[in-house]
Protein backbone atom coordinates (compact mmCIF):
# COMPACT_ATOMS: atom_id res chain seq x y z
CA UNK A 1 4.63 -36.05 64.32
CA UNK A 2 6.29 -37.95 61.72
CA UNK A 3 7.47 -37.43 58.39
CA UNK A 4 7.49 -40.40 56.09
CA UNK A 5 9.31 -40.82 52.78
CA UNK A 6 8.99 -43.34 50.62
CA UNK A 7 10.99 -44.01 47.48
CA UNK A 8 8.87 -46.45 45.17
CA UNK A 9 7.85 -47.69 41.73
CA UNK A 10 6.31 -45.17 39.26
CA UNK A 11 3.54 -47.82 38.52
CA UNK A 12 2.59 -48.33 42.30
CA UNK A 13 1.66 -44.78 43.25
CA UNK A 14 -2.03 -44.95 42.64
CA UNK A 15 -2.12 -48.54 44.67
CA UNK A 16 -0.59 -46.30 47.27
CA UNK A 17 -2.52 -43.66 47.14
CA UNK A 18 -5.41 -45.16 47.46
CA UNK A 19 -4.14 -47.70 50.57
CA UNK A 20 -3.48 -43.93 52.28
CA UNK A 21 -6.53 -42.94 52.00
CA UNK A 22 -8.30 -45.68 53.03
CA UNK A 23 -6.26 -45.42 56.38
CA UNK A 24 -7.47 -41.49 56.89
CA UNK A 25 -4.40 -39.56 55.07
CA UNK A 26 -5.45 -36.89 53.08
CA UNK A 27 -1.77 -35.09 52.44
CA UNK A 28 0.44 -36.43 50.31
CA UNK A 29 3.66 -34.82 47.99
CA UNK A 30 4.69 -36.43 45.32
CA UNK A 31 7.99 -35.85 42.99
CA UNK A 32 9.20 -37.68 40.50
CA UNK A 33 12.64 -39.13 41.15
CA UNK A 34 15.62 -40.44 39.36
CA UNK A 35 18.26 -43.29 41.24
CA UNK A 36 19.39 -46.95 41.80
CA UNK A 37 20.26 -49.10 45.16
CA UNK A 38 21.42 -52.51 44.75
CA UNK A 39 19.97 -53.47 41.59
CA UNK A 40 22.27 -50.51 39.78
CA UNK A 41 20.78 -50.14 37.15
CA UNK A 42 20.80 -52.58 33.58
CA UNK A 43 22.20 -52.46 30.35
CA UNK A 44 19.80 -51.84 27.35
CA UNK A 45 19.95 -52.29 23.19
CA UNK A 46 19.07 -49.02 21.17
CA UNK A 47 19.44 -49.64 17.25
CA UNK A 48 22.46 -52.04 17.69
CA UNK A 49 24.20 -50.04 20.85
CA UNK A 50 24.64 -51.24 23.92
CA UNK A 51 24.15 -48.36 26.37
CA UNK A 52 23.39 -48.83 30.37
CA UNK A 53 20.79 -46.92 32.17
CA UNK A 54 22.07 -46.13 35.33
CA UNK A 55 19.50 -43.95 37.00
CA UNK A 56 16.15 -45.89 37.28
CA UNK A 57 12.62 -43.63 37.30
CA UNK A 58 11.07 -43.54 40.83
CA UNK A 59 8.32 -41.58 42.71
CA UNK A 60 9.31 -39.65 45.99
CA UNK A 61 6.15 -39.71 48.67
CA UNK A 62 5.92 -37.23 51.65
CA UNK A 63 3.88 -37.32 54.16
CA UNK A 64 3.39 -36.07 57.84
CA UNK A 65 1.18 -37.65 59.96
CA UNK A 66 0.52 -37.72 63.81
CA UNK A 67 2.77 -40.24 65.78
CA UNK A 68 -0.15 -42.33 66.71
CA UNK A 69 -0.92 -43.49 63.28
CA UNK A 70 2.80 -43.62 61.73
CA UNK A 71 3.29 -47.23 61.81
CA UNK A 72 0.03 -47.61 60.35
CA UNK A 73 1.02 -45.31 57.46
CA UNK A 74 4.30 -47.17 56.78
CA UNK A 75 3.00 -50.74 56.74
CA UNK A 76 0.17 -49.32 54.03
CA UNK A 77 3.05 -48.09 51.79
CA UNK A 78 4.83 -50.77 52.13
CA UNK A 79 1.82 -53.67 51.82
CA UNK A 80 0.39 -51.62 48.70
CA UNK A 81 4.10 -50.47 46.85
CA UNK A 82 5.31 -54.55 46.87
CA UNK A 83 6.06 -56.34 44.42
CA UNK A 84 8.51 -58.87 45.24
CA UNK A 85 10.87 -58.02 42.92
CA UNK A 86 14.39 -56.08 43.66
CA UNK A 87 14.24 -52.48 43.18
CA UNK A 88 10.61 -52.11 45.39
CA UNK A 89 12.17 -49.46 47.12
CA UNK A 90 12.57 -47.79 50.46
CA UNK A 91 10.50 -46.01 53.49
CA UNK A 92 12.26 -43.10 55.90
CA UNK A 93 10.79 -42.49 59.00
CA UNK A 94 11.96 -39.06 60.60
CA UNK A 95 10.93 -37.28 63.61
CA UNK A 96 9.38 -33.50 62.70
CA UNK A 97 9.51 -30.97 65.59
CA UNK A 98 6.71 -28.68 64.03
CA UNK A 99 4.57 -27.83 61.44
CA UNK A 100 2.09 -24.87 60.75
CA UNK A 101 -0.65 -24.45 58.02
CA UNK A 102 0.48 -20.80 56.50
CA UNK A 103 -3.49 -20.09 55.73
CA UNK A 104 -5.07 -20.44 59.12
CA UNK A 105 -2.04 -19.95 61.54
CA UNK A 106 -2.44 -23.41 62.90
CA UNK A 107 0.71 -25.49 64.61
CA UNK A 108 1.62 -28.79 64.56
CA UNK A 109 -1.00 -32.04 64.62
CA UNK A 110 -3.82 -29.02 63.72
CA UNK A 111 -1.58 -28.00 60.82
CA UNK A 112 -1.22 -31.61 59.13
């Protein structure tokens, strides 16, 4: 199994979404997220001032999927969060050693 993260544009998360689905994954978590990479953030006017916004609004995606279809998953989020412009985002792919559904009892690729 593997757990994918993905760090993208508020705007872009029903695009995603919906290129998951289409591709067969159901589970998703979502959390809104604060932070900056290269572009660091900009400078903006407020009533005269001059104050910089360092922290940029993101969504946070989780998702665990069997091995077999990770690649898959990552080039959806990827094709379907672009937009060509800096601050697009990022992907983490991790390796997850197990997983079990608390309801039913069930363990790893049954669980997800």
């Amino acid at each position: 199994m593997k757990k994918i993260e993905a760090i993208i544009k508020p705007f872009k998360l029903d695009e995603v979404k919906e290129a998951l689905h289409e591709i067969g994954v159901s589970g998703i978590t979502v959390t809104e997220a604060k932070g900056f990479g290269r572009q660091k953030g900009h400078t903006e006017l407020y009533r005269g001032a001059e104050y910089v916004v360092d922290f940029l609004p993101k969504v946070k995606l989780e998702v665990v999927v069997p091995e077999g279809i990770a690649d898959r998953t990552v080039e959806a989020i990827a094709a379907a969060a672009q937009t060509g412009r800096i601050g697009d985002g990022k992907i983490f792919i991790s390796s997850i050693e197990g997983a079990l559904r608390i309801r039913t009892g069930e363990r790893d690729d049954d669980a997800i």
